[in-house]
Protein backbone atom coordinates (compact mmCIF):
# COMPACT_ATOMS: atom_id res chain seq x y z
CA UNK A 1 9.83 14.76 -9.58
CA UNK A 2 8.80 16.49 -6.51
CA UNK A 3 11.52 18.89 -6.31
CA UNK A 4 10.63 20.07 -10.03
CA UNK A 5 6.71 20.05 -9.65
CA UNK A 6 6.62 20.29 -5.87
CA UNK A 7 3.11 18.66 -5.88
CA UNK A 8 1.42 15.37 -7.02
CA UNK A 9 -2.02 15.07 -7.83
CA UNK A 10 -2.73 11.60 -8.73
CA UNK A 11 -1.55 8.00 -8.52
CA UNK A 12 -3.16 5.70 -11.00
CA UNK A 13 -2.05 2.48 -9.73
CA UNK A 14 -2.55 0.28 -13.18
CA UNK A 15 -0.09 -2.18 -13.28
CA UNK A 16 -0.33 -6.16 -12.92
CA UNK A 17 0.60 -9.27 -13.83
CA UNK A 18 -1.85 -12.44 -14.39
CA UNK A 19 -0.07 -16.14 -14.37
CA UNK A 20 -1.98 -18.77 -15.31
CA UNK A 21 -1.11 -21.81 -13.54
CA UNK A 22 -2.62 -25.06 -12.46
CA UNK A 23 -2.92 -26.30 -9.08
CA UNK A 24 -3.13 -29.96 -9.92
CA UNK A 25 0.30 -30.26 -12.31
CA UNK A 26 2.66 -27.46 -11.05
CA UNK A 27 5.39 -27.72 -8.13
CA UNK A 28 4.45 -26.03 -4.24
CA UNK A 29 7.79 -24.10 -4.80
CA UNK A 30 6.24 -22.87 -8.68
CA UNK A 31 3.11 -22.30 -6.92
CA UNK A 32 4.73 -19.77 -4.05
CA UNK A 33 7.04 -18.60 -6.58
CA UNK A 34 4.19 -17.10 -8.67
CA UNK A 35 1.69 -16.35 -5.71
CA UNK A 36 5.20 -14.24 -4.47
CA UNK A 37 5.41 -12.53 -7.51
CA UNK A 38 1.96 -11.54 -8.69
CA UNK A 39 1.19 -10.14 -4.46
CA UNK A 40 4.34 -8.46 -4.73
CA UNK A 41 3.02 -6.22 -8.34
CA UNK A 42 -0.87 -6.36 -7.73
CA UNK A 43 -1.26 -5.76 -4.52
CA UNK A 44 1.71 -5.09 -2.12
CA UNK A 45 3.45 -2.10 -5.02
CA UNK A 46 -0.10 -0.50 -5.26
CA UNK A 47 -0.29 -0.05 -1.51
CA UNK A 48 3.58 0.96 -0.42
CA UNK A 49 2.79 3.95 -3.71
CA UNK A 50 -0.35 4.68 -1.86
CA UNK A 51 1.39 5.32 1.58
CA UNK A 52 3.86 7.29 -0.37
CA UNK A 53 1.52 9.43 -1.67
CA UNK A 54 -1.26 9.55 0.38
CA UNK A 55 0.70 11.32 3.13
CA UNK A 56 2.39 13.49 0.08
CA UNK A 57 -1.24 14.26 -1.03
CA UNK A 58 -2.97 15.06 2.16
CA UNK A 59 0.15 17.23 3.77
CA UNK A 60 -0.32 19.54 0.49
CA UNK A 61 -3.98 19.90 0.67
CA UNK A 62 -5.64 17.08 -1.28
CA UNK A 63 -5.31 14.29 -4.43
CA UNK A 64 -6.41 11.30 -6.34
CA UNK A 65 -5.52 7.60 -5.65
CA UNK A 66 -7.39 5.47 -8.29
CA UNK A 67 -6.93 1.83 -8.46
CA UNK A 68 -7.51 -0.18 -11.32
CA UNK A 69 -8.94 -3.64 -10.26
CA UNK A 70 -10.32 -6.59 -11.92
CA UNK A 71 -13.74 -8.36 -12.08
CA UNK A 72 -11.62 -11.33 -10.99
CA UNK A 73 -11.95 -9.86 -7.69
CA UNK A 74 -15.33 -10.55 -7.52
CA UNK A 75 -15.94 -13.87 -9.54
CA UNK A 76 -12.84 -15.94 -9.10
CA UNK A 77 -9.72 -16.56 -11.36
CA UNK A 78 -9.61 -20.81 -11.38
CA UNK A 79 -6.96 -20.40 -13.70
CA UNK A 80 -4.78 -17.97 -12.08
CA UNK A 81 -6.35 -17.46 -7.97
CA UNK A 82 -3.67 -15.44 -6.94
CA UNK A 83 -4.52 -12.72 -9.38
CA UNK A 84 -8.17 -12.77 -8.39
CA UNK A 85 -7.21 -13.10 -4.01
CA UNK A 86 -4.45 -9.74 -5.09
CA UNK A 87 -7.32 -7.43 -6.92
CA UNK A 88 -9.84 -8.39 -4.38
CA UNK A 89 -7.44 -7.65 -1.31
CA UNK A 90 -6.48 -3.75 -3.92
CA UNK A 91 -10.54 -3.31 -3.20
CA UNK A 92 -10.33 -3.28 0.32
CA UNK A 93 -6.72 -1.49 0.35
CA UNK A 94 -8.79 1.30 -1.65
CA UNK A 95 -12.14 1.02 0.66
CA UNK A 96 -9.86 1.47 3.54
CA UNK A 97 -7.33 4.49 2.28
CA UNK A 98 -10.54 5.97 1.01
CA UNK A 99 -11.86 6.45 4.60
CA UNK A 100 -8.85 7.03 6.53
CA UNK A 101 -7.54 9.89 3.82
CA UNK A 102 -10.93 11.46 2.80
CA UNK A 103 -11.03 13.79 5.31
CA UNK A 104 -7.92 15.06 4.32
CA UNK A 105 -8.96 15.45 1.02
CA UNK A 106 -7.52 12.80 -0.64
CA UNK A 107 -10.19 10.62 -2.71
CA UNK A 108 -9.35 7.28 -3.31
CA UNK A 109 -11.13 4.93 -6.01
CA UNK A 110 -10.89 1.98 -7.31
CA UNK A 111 -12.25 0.83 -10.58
CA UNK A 112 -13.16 -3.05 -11.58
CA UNK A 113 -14.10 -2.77 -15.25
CA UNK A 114 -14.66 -5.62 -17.09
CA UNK A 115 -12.23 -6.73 -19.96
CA UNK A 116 -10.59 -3.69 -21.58
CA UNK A 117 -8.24 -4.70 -24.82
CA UNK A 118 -4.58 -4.29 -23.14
CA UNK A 119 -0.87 -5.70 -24.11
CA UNK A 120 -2.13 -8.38 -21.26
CA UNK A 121 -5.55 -9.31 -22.53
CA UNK A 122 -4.82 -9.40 -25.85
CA UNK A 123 -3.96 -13.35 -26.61
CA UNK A 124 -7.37 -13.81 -24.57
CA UNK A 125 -9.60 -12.40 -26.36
CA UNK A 126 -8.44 -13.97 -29.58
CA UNK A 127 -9.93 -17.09 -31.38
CA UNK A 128 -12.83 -18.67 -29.55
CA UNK A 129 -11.75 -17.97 -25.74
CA UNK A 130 -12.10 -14.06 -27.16
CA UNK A 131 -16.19 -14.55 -28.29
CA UNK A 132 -17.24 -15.88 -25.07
CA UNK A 133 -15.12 -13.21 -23.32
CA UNK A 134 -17.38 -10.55 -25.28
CA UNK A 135 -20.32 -12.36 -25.32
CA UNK A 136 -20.32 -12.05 -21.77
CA UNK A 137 -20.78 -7.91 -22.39
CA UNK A 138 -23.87 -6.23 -23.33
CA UNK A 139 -21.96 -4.46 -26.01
CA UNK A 140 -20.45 -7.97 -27.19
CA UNK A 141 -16.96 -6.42 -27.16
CA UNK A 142 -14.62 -5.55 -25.17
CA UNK A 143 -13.89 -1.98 -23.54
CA UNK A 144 -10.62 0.02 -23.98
CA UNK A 145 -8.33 1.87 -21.99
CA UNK A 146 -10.03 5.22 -23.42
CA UNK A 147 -13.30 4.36 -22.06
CA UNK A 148 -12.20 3.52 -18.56
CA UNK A 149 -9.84 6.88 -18.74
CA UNK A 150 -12.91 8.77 -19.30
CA UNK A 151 -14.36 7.61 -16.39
CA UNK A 152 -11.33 9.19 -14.05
């Protein structure tokens, strides 16, 4: 890509898994296999792109990293803790690129929106599960992807 556009602007790093999984009925070898897996994609991809870029970004004169996070960072994930532990540890990854590459003009954010109707949150926010999900908003529903897009 760089040798058609010579330049990149932004990195939106978006993607993530969530497992559920149970502490109290799964194997220690299921437990690190998932804990592996969901780092790996939440947390360690997001930051190895951000290197990547960062130095791209702040050689050519400035750019974007934004980070989509999770309110699971902030209020737990019982059901699935190594999704919460890998958007609270992309929060300080972006708190800590954001100082170390602002003064080179690259701005670094990270947004922790609430639930936003994805491919991902889709079967939880049907049937009951779904209603106290959205009656947890002030809206009562859920956001979107277009909402959180206008916010970049």
């Amino acid at each position: 890509m760089l040798a058609k556009y010579k330049r990149l602007d932004i990195l939106i790093n978006n993607a993530a898994i969530y497992t559920k999984n149970d502490i109290f009925t799964q194997s220690f070898e299921d437990w690190q296999a998932i804990w592996d897996e969901e780092i790996l994609l939440n947390l360690r991809a997001p930051a190895m792109l951000s290197f990547l870029t960062g130095k791209h970004m702040a050689e050519a004169g400035g750019g974007k990293i934004i980070n989509i996070s999770s309110r699971g960072a902030f209020r737990g994930e019982p059901n699935a803790p190594q999704y919460g532990a890998s958007k609270a540890g992309l929060n300080a990854l972006g708190q800590s690129l954001a100082q170390k590459f602002a003064p080179k003009g690259v701005y670094v954010y990270t947004v922790a929106s609430g639930f936003i109707e994805t491919d991902m949150t889709v079967s939880r926010l049907s049937g009951d599960v779904g209603k106290a999900i959205r009656a947890q908003s002030p809206l009562n529903r859920a956001g979107t992807p277009e909402e959180v897009a206008e916010l970049l």
